[in-house]
Protein backbone atom coordinates (compact mmCIF):
# COMPACT_ATOMS: atom_id res chain seq x y z
CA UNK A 1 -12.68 59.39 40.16
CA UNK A 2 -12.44 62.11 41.90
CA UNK A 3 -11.67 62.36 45.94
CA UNK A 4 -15.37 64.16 46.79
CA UNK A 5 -18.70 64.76 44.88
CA UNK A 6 -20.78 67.62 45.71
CA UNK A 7 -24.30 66.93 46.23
CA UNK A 8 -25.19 69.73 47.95
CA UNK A 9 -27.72 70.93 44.86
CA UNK A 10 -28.63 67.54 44.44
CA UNK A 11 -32.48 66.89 44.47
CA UNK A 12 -33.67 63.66 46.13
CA UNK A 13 -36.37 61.42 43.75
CA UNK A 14 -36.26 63.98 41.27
CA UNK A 15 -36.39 61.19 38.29
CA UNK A 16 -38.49 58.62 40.76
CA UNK A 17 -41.60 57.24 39.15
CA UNK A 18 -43.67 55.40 41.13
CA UNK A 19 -45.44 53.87 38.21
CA UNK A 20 -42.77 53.18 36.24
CA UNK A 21 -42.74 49.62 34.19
CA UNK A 22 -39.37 48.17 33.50
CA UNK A 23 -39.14 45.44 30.88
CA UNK A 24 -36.28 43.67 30.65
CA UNK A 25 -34.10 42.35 27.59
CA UNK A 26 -34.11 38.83 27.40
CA UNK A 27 -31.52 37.99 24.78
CA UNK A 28 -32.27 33.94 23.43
CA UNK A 29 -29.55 31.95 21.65
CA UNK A 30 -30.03 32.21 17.84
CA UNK A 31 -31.69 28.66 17.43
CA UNK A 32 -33.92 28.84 20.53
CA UNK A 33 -35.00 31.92 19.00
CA UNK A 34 -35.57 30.07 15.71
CA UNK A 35 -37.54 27.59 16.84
CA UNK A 36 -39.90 29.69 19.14
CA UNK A 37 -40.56 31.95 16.02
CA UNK A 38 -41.59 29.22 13.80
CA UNK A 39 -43.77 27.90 16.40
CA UNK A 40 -45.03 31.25 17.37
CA UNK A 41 -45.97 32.18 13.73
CA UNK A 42 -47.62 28.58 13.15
CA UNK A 43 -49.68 29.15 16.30
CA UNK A 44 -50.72 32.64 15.02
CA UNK A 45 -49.17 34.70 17.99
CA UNK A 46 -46.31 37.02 18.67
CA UNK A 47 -43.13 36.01 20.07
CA UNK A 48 -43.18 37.30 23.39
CA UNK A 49 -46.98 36.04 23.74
CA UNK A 50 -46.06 32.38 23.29
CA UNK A 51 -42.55 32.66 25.58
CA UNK A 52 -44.94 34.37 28.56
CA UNK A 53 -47.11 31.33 27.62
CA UNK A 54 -44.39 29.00 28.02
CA UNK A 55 -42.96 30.82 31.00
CA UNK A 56 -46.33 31.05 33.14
CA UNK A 57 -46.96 26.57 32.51
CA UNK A 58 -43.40 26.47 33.77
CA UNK A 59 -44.04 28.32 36.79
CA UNK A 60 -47.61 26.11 37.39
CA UNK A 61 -45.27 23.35 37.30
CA UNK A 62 -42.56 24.25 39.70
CA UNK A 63 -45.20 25.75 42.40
CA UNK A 64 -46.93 22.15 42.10
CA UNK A 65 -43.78 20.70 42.74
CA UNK A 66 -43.03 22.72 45.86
């Protein structure tokens, strides 16, 4: 690294979006991901559909728990 940067041309928020959407990775473990595709493809929906499913019962559950 070097002792000093020069920012002095630097431009502040030039790459800021306000609207910008950032979706995350979510890597699963290869037979979690097994199972949740078989049971996504029996219930007729994508993968990421039946997780966010799965995802927004868990949350009901914790915030009745709270």
């Amino acid at each position: 690294m070097k002792q000093e940067y020069d920012f002095s041309k630097g431009e502040r928020g030039k790459f800021f979006r306000e609207n910008a959407r950032l979706n995350l990775p979510v890597y699963l473990e290869e037979d979690v991901q097994t199972y949740l595709q078989e049971r996504a493809k029996s219930k007729g929906m994508d993968l990421a559909q039946l997780v966010n499913e799965m995802l927004r019962q868990d949350i009901k559950l914790a915030e009745a728990v709270k």
